[in-house]
PDBML (XML) file of the C-alpha atoms, coordinates in Angstrom:
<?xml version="1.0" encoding="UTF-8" ?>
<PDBx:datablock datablockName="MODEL"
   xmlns:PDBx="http://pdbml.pdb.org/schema/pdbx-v50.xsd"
   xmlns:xsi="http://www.w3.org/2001/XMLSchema-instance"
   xsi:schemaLocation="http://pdbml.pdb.org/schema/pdbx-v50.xsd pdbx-v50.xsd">
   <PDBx:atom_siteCategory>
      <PDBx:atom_site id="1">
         <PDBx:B_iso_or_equiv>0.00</PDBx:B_iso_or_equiv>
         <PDBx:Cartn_x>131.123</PDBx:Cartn_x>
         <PDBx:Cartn_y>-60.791</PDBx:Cartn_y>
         <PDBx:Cartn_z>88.202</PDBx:Cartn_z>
         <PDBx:auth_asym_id>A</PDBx:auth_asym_id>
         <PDBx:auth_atom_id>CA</PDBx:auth_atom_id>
         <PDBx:auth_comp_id>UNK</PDBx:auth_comp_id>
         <PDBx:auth_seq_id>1</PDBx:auth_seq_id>
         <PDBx:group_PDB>ATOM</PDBx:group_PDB>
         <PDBx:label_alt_id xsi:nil="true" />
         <PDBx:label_asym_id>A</PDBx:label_asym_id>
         <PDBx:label_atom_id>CA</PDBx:label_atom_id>
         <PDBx:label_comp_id>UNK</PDBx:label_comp_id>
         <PDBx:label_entity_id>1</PDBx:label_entity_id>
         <PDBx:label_seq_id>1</PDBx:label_seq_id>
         <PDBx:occupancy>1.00</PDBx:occupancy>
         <PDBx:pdbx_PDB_model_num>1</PDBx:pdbx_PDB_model_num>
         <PDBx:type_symbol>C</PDBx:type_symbol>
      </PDBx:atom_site>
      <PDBx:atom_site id="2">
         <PDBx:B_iso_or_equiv>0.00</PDBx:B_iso_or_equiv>
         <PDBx:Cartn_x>134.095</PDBx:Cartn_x>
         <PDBx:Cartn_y>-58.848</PDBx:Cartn_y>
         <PDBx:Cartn_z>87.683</PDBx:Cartn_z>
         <PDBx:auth_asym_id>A</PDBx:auth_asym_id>
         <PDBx:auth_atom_id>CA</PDBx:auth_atom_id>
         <PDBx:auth_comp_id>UNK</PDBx:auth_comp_id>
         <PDBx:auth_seq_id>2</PDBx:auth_seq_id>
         <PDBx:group_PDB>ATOM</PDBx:group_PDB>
         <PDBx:label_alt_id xsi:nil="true" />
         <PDBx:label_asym_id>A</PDBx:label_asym_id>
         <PDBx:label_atom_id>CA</PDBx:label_atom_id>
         <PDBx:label_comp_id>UNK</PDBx:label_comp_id>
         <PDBx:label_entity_id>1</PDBx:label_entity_id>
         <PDBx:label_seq_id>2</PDBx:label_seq_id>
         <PDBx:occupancy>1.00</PDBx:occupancy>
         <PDBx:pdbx_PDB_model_num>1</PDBx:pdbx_PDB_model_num>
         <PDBx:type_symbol>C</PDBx:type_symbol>
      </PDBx:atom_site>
      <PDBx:atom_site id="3">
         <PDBx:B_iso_or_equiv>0.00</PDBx:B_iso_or_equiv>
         <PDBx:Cartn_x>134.306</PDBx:Cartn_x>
         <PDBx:Cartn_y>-59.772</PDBx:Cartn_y>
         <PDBx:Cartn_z>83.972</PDBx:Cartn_z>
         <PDBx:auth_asym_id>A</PDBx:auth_asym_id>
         <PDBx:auth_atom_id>CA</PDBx:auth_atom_id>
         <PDBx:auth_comp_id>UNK</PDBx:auth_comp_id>
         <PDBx:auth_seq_id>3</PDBx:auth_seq_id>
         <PDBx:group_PDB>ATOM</PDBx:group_PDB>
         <PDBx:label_alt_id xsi:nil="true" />
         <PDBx:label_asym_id>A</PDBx:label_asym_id>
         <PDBx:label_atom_id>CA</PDBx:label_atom_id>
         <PDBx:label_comp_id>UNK</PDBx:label_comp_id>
         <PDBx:label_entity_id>1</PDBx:label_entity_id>
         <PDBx:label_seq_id>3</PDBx:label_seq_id>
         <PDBx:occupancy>1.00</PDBx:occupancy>
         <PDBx:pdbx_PDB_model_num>1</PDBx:pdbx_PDB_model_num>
         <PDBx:type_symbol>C</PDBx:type_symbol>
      </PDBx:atom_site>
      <PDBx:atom_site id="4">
         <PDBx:B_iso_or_equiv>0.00</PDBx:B_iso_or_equiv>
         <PDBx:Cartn_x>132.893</PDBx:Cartn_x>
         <PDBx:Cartn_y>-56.777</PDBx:Cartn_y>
         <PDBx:Cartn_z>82.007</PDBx:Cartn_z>
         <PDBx:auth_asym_id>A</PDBx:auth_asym_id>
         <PDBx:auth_atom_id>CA</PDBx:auth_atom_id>
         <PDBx:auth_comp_id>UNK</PDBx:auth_comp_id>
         <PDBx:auth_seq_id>4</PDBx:auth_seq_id>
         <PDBx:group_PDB>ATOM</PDBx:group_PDB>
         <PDBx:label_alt_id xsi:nil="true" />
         <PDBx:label_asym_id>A</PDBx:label_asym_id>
         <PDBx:label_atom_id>CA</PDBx:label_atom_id>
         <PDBx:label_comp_id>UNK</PDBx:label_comp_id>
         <PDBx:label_entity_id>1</PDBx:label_entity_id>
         <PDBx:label_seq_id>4</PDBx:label_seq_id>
         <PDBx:occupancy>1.00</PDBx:occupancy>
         <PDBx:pdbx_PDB_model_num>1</PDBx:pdbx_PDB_model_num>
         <PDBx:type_symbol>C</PDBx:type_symbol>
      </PDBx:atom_site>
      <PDBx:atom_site id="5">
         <PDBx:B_iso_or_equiv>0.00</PDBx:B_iso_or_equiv>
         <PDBx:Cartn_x>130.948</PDBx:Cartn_x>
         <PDBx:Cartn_y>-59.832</PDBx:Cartn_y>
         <PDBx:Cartn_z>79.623</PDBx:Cartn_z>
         <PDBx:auth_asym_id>A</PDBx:auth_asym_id>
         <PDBx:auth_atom_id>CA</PDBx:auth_atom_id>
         <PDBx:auth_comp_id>UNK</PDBx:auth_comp_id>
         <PDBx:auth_seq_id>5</PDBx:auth_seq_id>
         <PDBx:group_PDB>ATOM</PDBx:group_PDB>
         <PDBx:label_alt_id xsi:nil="true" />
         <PDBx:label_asym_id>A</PDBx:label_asym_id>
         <PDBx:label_atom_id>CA</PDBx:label_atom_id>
         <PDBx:label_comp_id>UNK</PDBx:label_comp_id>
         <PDBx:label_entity_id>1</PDBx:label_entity_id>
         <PDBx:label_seq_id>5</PDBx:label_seq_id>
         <PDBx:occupancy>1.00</PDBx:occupancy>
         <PDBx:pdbx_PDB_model_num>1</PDBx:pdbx_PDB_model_num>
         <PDBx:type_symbol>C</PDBx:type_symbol>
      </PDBx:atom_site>
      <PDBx:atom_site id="6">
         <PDBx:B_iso_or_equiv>0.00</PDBx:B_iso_or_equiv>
         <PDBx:Cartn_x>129.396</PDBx:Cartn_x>
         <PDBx:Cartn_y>-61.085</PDBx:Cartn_y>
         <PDBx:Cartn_z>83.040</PDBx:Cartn_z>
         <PDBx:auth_asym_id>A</PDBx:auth_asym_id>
         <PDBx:auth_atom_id>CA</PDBx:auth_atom_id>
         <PDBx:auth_comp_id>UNK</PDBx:auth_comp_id>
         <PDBx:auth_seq_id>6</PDBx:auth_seq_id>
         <PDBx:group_PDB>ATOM</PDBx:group_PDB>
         <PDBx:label_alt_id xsi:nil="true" />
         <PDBx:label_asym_id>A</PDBx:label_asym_id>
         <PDBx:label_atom_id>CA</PDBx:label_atom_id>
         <PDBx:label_comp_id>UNK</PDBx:label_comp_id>
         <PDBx:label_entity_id>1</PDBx:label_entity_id>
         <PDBx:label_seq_id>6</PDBx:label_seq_id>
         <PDBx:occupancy>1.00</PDBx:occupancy>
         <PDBx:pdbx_PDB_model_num>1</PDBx:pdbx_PDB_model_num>
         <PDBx:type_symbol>C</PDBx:type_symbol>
      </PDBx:atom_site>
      <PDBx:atom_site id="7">
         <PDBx:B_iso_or_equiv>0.00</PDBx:B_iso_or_equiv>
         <PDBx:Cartn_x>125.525</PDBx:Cartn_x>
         <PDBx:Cartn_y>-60.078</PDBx:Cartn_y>
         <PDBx:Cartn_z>83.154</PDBx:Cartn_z>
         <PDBx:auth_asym_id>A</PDBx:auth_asym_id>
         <PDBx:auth_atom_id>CA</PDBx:auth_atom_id>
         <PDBx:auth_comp_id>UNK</PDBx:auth_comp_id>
         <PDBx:auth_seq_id>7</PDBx:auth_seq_id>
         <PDBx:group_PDB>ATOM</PDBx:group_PDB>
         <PDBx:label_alt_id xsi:nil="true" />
         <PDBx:label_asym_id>A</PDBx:label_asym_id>
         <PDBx:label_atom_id>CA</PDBx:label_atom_id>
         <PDBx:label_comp_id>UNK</PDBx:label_comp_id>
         <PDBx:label_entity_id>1</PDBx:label_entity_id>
         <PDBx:label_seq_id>7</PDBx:label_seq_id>
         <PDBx:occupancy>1.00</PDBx:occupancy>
         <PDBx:pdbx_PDB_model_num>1</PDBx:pdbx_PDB_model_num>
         <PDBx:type_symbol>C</PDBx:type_symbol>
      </PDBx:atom_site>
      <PDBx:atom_site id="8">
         <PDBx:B_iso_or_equiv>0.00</PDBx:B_iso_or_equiv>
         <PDBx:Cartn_x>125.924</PDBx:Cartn_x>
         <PDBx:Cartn_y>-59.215</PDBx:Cartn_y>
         <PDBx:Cartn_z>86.337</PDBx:Cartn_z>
         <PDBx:auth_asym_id>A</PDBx:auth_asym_id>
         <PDBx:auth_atom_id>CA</PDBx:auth_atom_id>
         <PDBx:auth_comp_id>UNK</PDBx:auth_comp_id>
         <PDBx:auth_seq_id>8</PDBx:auth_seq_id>
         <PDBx:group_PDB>ATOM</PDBx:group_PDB>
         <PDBx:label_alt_id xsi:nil="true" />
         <PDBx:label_asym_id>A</PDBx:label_asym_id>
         <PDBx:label_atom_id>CA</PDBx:label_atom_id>
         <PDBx:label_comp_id>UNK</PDBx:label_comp_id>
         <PDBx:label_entity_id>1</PDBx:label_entity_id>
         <PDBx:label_seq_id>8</PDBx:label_seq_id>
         <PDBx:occupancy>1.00</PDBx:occupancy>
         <PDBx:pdbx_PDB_model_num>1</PDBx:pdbx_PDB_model_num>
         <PDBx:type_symbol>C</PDBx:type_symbol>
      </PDBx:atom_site>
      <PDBx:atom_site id="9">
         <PDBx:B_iso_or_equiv>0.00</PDBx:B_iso_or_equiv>
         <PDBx:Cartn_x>128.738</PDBx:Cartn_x>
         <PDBx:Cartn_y>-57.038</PDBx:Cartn_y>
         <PDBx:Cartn_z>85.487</PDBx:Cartn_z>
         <PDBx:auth_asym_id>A</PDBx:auth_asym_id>
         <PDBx:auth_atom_id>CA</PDBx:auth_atom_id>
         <PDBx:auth_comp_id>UNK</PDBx:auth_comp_id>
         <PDBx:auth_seq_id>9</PDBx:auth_seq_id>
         <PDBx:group_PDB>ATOM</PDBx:group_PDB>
         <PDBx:label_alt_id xsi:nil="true" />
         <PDBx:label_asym_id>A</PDBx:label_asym_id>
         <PDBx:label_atom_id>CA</PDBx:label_atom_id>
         <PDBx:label_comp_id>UNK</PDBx:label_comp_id>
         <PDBx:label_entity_id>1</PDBx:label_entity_id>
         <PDBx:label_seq_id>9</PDBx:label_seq_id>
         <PDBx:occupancy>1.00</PDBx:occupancy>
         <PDBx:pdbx_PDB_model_num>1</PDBx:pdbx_PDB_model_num>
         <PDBx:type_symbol>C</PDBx:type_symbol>
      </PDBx:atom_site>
      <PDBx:atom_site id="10">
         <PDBx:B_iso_or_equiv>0.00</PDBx:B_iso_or_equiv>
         <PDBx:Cartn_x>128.238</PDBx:Cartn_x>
         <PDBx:Cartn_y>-52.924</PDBx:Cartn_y>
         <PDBx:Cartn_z>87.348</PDBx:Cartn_z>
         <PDBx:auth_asym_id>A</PDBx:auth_asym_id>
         <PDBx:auth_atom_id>CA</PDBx:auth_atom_id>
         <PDBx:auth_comp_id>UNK</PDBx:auth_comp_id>
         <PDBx:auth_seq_id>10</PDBx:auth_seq_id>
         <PDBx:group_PDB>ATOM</PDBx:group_PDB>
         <PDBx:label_alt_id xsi:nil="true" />
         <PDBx:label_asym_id>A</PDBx:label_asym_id>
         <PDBx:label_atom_id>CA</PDBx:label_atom_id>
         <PDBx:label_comp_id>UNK</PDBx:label_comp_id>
         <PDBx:label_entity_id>1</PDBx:label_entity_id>
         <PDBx:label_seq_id>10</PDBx:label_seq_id>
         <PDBx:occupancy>1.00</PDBx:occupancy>
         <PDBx:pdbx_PDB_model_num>1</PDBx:pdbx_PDB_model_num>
         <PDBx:type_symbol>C</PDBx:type_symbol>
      </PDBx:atom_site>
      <PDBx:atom_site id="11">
         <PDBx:B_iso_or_equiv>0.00</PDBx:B_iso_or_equiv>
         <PDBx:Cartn_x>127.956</PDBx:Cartn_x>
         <PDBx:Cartn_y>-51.547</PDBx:Cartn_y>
         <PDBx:Cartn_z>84.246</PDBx:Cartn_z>
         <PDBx:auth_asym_id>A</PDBx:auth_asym_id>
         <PDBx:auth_atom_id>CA</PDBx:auth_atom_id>
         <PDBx:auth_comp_id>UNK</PDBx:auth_comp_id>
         <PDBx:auth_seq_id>11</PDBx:auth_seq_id>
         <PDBx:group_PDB>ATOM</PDBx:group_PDB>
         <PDBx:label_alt_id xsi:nil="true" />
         <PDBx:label_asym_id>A</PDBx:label_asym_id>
         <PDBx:label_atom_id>CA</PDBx:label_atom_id>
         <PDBx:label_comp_id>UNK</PDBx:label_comp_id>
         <PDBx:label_entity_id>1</PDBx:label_entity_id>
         <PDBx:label_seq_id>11</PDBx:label_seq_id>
         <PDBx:occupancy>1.00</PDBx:occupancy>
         <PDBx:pdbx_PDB_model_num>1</PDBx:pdbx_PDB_model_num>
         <PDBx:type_symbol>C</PDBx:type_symbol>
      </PDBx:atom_site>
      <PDBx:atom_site id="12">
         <PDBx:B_iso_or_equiv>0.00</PDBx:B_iso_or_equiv>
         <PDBx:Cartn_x>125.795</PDBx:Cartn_x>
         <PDBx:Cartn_y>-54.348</PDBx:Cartn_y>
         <PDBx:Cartn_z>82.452</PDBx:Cartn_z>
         <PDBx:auth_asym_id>A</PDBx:auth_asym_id>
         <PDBx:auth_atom_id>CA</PDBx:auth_atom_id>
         <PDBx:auth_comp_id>UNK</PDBx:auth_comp_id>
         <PDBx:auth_seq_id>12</PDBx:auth_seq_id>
         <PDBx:group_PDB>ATOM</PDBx:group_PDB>
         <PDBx:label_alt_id xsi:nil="true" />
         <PDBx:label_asym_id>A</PDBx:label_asym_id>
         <PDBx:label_atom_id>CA</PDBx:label_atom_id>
         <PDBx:label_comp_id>UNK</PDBx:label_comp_id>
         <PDBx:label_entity_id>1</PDBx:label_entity_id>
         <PDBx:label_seq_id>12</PDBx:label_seq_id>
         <PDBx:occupancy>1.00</PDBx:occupancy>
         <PDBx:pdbx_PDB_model_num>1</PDBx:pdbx_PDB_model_num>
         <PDBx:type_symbol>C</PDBx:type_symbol>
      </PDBx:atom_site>
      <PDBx:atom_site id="13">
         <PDBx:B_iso_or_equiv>0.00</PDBx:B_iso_or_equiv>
         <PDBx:Cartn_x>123.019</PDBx:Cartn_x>
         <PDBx:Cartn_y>-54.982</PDBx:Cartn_y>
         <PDBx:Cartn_z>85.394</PDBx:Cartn_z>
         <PDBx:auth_asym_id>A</PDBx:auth_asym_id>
         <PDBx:auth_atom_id>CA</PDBx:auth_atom_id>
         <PDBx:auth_comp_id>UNK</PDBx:auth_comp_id>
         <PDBx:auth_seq_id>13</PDBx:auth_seq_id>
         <PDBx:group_PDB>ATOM</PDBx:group_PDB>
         <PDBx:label_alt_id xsi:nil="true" />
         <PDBx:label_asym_id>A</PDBx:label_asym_id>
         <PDBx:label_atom_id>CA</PDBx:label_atom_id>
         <PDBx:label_comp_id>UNK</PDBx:label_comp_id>
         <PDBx:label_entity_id>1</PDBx:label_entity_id>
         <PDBx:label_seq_id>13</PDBx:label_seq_id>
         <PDBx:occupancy>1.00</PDBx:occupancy>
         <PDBx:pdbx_PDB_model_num>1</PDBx:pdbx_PDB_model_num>
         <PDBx:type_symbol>C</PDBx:type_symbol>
      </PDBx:atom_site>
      <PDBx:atom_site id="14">
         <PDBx:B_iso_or_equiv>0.00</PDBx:B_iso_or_equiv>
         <PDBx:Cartn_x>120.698</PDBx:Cartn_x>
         <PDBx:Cartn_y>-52.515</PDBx:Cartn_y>
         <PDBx:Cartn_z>83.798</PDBx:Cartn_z>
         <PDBx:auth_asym_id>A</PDBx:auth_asym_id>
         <PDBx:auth_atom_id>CA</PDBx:auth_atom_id>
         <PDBx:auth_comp_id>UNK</PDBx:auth_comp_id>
         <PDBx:auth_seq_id>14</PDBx:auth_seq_id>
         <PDBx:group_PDB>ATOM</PDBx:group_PDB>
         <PDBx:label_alt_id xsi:nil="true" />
         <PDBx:label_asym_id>A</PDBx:label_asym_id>
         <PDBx:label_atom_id>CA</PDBx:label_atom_id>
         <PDBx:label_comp_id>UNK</PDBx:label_comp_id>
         <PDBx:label_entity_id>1</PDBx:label_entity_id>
         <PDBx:label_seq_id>14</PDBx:label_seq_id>
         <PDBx:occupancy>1.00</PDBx:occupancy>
         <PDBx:pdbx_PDB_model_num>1</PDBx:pdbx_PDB_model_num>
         <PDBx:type_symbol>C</PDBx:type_symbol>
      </PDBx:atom_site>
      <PDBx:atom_site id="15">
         <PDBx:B_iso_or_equiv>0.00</PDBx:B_iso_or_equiv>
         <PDBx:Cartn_x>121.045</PDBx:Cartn_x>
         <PDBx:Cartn_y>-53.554</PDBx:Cartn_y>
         <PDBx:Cartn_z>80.128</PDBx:Cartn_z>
         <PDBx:auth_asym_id>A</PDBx:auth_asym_id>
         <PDBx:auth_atom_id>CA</PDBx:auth_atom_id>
         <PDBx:auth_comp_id>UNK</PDBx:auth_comp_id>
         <PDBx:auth_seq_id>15</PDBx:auth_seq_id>
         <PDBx:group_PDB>ATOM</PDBx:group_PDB>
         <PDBx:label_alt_id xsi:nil="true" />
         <PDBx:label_asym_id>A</PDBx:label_asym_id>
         <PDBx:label_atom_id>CA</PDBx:label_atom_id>
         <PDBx:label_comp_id>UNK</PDBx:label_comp_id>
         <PDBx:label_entity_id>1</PDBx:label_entity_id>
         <PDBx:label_seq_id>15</PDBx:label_seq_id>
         <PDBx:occupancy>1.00</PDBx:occupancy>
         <PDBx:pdbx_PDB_model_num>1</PDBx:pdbx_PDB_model_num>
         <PDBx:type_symbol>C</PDBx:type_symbol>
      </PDBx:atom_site>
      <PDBx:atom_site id="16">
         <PDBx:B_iso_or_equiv>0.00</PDBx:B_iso_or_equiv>
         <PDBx:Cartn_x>120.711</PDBx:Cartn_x>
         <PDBx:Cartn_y>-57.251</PDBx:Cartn_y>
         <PDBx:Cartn_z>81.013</PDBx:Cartn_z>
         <PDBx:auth_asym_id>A</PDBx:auth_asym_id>
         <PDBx:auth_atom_id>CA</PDBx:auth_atom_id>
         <PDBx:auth_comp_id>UNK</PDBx:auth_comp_id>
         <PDBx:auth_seq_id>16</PDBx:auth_seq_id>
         <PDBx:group_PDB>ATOM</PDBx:group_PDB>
         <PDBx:label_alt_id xsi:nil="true" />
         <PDBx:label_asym_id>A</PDBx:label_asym_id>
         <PDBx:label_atom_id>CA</PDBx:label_atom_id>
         <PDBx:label_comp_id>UNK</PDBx:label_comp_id>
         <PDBx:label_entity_id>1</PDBx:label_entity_id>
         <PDBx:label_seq_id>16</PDBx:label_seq_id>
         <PDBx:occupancy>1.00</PDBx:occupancy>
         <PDBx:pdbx_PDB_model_num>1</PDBx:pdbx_PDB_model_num>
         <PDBx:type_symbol>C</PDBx:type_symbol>
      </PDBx:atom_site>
      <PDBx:atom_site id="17">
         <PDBx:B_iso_or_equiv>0.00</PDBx:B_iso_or_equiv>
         <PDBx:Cartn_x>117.448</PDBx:Cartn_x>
         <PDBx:Cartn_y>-57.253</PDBx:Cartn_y>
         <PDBx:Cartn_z>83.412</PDBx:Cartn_z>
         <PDBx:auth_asym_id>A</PDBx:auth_asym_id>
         <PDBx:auth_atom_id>CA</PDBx:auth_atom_id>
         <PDBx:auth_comp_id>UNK</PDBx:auth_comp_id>
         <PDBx:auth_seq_id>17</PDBx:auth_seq_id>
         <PDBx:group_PDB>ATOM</PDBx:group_PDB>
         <PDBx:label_alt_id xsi:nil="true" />
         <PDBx:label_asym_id>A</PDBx:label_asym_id>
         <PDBx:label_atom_id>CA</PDBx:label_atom_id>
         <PDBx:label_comp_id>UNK</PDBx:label_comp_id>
         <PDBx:label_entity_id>1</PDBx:label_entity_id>
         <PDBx:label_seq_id>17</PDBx:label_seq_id>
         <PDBx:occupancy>1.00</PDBx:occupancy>
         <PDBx:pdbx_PDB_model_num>1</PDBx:pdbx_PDB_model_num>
         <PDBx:type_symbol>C</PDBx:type_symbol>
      </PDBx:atom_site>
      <PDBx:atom_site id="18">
         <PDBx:B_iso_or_equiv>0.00</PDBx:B_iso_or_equiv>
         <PDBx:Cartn_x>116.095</PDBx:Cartn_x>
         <PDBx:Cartn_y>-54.631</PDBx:Cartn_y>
         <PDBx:Cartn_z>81.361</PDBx:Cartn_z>
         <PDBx:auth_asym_id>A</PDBx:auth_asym_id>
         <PDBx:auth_atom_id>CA</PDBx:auth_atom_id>
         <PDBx:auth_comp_id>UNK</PDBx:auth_comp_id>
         <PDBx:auth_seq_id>18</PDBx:auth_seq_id>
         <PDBx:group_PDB>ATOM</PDBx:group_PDB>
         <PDBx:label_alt_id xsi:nil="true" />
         <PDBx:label_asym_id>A</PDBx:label_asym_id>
         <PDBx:label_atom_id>CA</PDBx:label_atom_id>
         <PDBx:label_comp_id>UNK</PDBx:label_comp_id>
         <PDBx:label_entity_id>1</PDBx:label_entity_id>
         <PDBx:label_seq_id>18</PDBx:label_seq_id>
         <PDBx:occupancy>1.00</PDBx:occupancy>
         <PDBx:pdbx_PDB_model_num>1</PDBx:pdbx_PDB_model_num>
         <PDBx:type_symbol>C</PDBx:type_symbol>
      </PDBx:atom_site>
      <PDBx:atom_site id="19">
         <PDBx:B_iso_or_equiv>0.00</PDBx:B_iso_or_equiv>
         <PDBx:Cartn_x>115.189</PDBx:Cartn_x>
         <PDBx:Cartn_y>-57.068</PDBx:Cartn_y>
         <PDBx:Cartn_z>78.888</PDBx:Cartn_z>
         <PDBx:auth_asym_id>A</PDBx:auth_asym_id>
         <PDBx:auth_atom_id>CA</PDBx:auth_atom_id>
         <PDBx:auth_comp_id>UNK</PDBx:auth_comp_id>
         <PDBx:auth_seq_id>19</PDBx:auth_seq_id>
         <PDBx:group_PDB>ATOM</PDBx:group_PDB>
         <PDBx:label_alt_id xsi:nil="true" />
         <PDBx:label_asym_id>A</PDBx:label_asym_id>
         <PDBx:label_atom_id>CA</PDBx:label_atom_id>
         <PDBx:label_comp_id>UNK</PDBx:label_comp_id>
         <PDBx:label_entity_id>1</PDBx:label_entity_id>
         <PDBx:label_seq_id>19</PDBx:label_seq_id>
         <PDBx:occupancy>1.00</PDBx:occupancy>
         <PDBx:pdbx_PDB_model_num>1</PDBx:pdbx_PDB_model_num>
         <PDBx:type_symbol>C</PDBx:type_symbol>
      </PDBx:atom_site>
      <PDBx:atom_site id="20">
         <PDBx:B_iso_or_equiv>0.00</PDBx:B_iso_or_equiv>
         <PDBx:Cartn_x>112.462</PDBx:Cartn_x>
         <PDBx:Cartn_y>-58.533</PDBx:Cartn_y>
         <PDBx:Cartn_z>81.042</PDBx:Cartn_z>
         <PDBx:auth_asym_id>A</PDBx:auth_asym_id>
         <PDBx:auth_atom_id>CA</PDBx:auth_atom_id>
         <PDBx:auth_comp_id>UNK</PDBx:auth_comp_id>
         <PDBx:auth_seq_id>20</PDBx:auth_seq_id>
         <PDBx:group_PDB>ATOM</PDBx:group_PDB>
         <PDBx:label_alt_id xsi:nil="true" />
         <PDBx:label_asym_id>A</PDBx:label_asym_id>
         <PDBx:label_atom_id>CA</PDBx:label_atom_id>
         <PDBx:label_comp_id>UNK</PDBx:label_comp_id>
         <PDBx:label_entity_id>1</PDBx:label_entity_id>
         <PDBx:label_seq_id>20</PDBx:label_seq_id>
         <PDBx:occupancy>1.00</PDBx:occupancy>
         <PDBx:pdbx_PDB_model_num>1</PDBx:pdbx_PDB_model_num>
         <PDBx:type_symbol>C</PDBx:type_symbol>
      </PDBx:atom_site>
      <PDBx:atom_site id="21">
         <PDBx:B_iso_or_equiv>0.00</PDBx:B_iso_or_equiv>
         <PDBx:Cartn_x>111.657</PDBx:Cartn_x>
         <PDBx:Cartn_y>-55.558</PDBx:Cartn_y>
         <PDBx:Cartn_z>83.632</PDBx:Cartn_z>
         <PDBx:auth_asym_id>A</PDBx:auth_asym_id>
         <PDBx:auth_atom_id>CA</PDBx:auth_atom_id>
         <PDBx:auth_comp_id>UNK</PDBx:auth_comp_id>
         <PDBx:auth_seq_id>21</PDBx:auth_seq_id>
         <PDBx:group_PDB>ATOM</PDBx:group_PDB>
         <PDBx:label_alt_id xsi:nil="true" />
         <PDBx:label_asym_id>A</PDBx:label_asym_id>
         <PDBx:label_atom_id>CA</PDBx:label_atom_id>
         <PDBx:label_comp_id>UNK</PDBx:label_comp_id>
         <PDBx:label_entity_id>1</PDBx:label_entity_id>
         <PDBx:label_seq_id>21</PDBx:label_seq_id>
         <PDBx:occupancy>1.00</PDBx:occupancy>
         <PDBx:pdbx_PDB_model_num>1</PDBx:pdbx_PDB_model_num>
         <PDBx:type_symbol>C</PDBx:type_symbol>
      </PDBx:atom_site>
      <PDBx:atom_site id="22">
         <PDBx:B_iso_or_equiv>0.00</PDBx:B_iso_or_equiv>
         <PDBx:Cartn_x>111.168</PDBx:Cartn_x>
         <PDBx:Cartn_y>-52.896</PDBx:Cartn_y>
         <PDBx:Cartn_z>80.655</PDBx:Cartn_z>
         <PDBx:auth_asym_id>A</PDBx:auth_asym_id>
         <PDBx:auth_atom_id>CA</PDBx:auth_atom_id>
         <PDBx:auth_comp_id>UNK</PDBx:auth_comp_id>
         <PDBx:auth_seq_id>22</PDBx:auth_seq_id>
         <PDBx:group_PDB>ATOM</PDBx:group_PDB>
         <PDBx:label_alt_id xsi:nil="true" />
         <PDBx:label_asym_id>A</PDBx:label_asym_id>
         <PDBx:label_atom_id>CA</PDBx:label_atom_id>
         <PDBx:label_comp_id>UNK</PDBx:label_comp_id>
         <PDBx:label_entity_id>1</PDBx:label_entity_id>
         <PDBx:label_seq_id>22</PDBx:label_seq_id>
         <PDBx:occupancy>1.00</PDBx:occupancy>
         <PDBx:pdbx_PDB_model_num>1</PDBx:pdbx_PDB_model_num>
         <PDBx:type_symbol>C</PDBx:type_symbol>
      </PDBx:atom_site>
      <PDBx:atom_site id="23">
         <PDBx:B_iso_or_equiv>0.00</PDBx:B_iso_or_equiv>
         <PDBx:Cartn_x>108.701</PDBx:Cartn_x>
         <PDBx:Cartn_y>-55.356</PDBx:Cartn_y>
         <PDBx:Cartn_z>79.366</PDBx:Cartn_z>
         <PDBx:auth_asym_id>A</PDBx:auth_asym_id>
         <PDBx:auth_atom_id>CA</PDBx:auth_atom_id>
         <PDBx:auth_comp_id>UNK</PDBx:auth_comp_id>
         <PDBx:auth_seq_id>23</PDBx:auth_seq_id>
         <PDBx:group_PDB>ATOM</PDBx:group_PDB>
         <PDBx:label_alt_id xsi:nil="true" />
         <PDBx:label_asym_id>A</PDBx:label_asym_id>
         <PDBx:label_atom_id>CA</PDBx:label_atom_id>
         <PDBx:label_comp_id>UNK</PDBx:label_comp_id>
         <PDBx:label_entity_id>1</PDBx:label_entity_id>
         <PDBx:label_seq_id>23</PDBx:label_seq_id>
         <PDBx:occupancy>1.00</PDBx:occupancy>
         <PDBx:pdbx_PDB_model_num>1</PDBx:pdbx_PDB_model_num>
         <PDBx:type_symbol>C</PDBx:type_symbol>
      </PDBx:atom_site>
      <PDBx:atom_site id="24">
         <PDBx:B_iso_or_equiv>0.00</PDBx:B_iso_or_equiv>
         <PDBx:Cartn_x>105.098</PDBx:Cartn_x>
         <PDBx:Cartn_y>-53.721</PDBx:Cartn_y>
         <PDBx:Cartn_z>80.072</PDBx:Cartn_z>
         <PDBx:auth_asym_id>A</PDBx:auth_asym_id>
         <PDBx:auth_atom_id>CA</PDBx:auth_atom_id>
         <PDBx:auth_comp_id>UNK</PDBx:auth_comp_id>
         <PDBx:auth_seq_id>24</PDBx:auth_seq_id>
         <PDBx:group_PDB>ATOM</PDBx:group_PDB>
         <PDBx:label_alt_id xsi:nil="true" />
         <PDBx:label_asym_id>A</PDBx:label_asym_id>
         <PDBx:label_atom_id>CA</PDBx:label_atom_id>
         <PDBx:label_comp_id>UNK</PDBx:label_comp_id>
         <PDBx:label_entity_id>1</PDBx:label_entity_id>
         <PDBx:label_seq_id>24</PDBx:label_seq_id>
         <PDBx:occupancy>1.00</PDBx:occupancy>
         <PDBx:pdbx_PDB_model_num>1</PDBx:pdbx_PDB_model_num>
         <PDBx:type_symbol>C</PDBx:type_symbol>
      </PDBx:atom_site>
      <PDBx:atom_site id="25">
         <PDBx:B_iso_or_equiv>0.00</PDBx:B_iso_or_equiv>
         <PDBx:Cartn_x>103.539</PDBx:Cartn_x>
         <PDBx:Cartn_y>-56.696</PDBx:Cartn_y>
         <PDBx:Cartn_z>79.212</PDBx:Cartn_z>
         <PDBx:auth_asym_id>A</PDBx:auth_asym_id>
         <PDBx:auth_atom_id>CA</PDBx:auth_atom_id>
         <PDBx:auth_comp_id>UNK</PDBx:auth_comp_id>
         <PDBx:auth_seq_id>25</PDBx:auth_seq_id>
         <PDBx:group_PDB>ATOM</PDBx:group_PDB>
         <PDBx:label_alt_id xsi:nil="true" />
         <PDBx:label_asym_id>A</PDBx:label_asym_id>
         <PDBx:label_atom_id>CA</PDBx:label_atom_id>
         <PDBx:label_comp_id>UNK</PDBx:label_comp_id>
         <PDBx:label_entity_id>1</PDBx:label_entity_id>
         <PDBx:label_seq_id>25</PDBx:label_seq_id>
         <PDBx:occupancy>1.00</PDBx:occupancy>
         <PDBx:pdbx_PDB_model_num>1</PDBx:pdbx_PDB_model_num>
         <PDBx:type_symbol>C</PDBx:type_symbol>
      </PDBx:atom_site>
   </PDBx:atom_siteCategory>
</PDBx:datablock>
């Protein structure tokens, strides 16, 4: 988690679940 490439990265969380909870549909 403390690897900035990590998903779960601080700065990365948003980015990477984005993908599915920006998706309206």
């Amino acid at each position: 988690p403390s690897d900035p490439r990590s998903a779960v990265f601080a700065t990365r969380v948003m980015e990477d679940c984005a993908r599915c909870h920006a998706d309206a549909k």
